[in-house]
C-alpha atoms as a PDB file:
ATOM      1  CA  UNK A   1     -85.890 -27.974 -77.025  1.00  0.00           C
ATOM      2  CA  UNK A   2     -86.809 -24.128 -76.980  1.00  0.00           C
ATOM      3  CA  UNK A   3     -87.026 -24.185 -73.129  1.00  0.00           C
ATOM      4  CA  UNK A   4     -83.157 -26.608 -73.357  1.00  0.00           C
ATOM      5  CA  UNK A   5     -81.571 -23.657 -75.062  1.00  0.00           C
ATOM      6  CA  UNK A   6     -82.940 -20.981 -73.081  1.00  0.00           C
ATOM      7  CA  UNK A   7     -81.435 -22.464 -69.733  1.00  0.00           C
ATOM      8  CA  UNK A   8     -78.371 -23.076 -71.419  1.00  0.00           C
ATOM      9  CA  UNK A   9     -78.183 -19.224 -72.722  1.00  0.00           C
ATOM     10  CA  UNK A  10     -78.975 -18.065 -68.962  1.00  0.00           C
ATOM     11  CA  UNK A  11     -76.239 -20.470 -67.901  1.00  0.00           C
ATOM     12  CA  UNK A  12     -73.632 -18.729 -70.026  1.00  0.00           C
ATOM     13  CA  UNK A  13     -74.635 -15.620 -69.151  1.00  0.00           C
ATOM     14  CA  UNK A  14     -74.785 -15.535 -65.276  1.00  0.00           C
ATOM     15  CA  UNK A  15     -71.045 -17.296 -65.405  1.00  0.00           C
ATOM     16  CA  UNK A  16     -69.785 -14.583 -68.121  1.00  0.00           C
ATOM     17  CA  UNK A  17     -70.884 -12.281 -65.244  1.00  0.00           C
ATOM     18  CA  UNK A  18     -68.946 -13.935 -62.358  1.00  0.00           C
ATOM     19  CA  UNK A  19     -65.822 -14.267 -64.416  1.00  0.00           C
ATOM     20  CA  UNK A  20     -65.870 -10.571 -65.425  1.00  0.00           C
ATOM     21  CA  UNK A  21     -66.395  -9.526 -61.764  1.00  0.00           C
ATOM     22  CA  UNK A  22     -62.901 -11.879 -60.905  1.00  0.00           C
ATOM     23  CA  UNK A  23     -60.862 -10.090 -63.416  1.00  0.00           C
ATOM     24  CA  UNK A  24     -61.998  -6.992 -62.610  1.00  0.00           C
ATOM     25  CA  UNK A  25     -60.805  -7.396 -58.658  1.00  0.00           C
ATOM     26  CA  UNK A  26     -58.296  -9.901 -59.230  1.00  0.00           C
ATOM     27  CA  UNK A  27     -56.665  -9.055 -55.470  1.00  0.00           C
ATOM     28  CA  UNK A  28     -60.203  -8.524 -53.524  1.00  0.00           C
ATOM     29  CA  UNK A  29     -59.734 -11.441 -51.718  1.00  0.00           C
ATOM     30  CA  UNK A  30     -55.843 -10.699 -51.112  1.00  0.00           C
ATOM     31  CA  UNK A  31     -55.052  -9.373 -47.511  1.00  0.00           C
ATOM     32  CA  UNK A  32     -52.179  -7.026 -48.360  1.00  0.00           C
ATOM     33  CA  UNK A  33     -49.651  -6.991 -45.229  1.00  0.00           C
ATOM     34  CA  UNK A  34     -47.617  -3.889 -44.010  1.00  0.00           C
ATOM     35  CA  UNK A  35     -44.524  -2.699 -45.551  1.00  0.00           C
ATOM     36  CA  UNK A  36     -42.505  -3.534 -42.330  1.00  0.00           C
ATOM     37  CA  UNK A  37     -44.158  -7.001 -41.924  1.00  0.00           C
ATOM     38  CA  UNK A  38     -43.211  -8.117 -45.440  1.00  0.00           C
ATOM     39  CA  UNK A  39     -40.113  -7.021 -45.318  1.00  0.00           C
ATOM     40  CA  UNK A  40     -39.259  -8.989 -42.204  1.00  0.00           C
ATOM     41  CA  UNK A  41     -41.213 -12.096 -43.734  1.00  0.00           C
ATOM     42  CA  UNK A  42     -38.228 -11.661 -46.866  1.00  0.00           C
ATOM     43  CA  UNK A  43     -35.839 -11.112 -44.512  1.00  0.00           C
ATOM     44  CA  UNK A  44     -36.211 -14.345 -42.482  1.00  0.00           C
ATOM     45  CA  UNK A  45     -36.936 -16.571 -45.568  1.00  0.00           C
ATOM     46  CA  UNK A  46     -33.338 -15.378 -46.646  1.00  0.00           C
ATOM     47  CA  UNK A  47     -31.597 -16.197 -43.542  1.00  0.00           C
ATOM     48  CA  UNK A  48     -32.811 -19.868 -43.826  1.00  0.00           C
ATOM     49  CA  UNK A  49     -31.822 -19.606 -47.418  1.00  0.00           C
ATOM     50  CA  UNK A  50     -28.486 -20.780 -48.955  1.00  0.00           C
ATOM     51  CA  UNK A  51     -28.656 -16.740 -50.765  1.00  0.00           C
ATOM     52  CA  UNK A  52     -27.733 -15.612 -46.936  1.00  0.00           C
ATOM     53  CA  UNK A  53     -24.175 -15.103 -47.161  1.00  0.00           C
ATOM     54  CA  UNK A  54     -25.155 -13.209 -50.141  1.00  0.00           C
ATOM     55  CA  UNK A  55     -26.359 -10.495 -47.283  1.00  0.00           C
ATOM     56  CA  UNK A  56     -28.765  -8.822 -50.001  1.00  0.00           C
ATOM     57  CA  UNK A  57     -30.482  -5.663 -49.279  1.00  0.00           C
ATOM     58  CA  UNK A  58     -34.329  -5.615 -48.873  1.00  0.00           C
ATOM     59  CA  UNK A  59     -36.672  -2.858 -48.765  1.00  0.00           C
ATOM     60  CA  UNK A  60     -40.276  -2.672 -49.215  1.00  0.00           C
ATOM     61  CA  UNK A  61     -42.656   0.181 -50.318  1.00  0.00           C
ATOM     62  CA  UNK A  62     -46.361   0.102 -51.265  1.00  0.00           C
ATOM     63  CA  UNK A  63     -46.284  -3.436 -51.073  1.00  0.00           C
ATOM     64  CA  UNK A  64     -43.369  -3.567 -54.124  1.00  0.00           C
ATOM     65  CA  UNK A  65     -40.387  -5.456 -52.574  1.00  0.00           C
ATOM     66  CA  UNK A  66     -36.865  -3.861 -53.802  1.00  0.00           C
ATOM     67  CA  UNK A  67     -33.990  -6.329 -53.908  1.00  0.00           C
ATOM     68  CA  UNK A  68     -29.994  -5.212 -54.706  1.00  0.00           C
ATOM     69  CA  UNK A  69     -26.621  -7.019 -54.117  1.00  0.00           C
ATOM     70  CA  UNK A  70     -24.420  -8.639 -56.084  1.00  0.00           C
ATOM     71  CA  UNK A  71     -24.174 -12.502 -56.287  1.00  0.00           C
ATOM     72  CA  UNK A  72     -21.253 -15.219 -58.190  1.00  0.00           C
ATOM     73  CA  UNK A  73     -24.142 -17.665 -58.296  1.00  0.00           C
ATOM     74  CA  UNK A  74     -26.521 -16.610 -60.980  1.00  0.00           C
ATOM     75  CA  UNK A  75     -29.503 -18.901 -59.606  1.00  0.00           C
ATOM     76  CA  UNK A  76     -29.170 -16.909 -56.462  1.00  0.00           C
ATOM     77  CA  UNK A  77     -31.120 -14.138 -58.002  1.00  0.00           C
ATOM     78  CA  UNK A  78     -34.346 -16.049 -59.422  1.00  0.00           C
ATOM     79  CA  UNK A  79     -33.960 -17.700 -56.116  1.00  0.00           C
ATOM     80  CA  UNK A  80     -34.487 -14.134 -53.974  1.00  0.00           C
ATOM     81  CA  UNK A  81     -37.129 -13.152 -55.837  1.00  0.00           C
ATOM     82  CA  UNK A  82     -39.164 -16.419 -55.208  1.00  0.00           C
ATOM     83  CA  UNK A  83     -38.609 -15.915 -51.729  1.00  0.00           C
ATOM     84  CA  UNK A  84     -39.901 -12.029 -51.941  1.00  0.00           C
ATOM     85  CA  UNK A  85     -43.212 -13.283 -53.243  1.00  0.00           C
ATOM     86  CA  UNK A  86     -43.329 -16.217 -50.996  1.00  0.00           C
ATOM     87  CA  UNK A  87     -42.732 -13.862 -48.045  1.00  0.00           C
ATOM     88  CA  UNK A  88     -45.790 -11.708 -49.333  1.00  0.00           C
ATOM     89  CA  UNK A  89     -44.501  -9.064 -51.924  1.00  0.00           C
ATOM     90  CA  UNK A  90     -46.778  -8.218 -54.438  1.00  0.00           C
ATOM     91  CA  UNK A  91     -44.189  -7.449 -56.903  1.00  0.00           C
ATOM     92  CA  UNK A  92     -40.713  -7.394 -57.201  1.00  0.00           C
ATOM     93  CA  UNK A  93     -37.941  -5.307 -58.129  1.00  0.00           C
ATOM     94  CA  UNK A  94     -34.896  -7.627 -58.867  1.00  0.00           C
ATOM     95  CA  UNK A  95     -31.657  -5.550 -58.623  1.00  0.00           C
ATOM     96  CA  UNK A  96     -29.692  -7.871 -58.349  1.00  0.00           C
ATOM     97  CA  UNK A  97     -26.058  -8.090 -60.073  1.00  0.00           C
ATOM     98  CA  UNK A  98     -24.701 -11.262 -61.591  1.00  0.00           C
ATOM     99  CA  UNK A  99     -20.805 -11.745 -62.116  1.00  0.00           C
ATOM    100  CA  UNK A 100     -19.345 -11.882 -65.280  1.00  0.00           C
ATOM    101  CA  UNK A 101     -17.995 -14.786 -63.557  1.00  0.00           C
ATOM    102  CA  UNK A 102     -21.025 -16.474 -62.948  1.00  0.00           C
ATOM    103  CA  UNK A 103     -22.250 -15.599 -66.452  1.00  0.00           C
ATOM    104  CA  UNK A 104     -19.819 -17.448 -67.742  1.00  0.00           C
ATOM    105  CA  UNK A 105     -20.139 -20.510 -65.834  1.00  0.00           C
ATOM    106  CA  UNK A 106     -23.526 -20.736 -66.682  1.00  0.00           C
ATOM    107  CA  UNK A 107     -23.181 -19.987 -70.674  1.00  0.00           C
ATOM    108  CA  UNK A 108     -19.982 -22.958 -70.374  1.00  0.00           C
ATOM    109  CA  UNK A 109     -23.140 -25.596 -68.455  1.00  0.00           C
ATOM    110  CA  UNK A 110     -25.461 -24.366 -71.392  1.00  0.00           C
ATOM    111  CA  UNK A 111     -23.120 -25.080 -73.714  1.00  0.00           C
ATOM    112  CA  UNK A 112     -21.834 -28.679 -72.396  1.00  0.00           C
ATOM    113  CA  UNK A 113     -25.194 -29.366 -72.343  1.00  0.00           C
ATOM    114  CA  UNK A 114     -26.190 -29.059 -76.097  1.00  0.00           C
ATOM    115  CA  UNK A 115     -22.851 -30.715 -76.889  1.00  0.00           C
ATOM    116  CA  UNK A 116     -20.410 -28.811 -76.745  1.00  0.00           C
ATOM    117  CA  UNK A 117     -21.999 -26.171 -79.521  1.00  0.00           C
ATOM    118  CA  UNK A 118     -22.969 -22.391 -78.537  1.00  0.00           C
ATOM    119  CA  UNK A 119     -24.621 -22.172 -81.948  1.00  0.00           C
ATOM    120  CA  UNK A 120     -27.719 -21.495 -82.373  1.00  0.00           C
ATOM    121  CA  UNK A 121     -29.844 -23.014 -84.456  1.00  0.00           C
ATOM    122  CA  UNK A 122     -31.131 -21.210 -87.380  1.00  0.00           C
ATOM    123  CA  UNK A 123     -34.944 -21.705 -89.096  1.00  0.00           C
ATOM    124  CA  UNK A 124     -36.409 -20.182 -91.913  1.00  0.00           C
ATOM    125  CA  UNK A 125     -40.174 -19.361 -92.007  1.00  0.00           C
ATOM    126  CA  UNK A 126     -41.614 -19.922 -95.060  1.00  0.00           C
ATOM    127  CA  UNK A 127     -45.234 -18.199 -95.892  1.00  0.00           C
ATOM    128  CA  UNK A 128     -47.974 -20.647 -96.129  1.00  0.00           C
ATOM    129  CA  UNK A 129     -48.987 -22.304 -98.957  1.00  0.00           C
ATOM    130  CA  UNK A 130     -52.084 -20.502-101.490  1.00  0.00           C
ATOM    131  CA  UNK A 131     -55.219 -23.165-101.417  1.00  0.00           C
ATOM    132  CA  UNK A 132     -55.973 -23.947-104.753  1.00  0.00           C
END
């Protein structure tokens, strides 16, 4: 039983270890591409796109790809920066304007949606109960 426990205490510990050397690296196995090739990656991935007659700008720096435009469809913007990290960005900066227009198009769906109400609802949180 004593000899049980002590492979079962060296188990833990050697995959403690290999799980706090992943966290610690998390992109060491990430081969980070140039500026210029990423950017040209987002590029293309836009222009077979339904966002390319939204002719957004894109420019990359330090591997951070920048986004800006201005768009009357508001999935249009969740949309570009999908295709930034699929196109090998490691982050993104979304700068991307929605219309009012589209704003409201999108609140009107929402609200159709939960039947016709733009409430919303309204809880109280009571504190738990004392144990006897």
């Amino acid at each position: 039983m004593h000899k049980l426990f002590s492979v079962l205490v060296l188990s833990v510990a050697v995959a403690g270890m290999s799980q706090a050397a992943s966290v610690t690296k998390p992109h060491a196995f990430v081969a980070k591409l140039p500026d210029a090739q990423i950017e040209r990656n987002i590029r293309a991935k836009f222009t077979r796109s339904k966002i390319n007659s939204e002719h957004f700008t894109v420019s990359v720096q330090n591997g951070v790809a920048t986004i800006e435009g201005k768009t009357n469809v508001i999935q249009h913007k969740g949309v570009a920066t999908r295709l930034a990290k699929s196109g090998g960005a490691l982050a993104v900066q979304n700068r991307i304007q929605v219309s009012e227009e589209a704003r409201a198009k999108a609140a009107a769906r929402l609200a159709k949606g939960r039947g016709g109400s733009t409430q919303l609802a309204r809880a109280t949180v009571l504190p738990a109960a004392k144990p006897k």
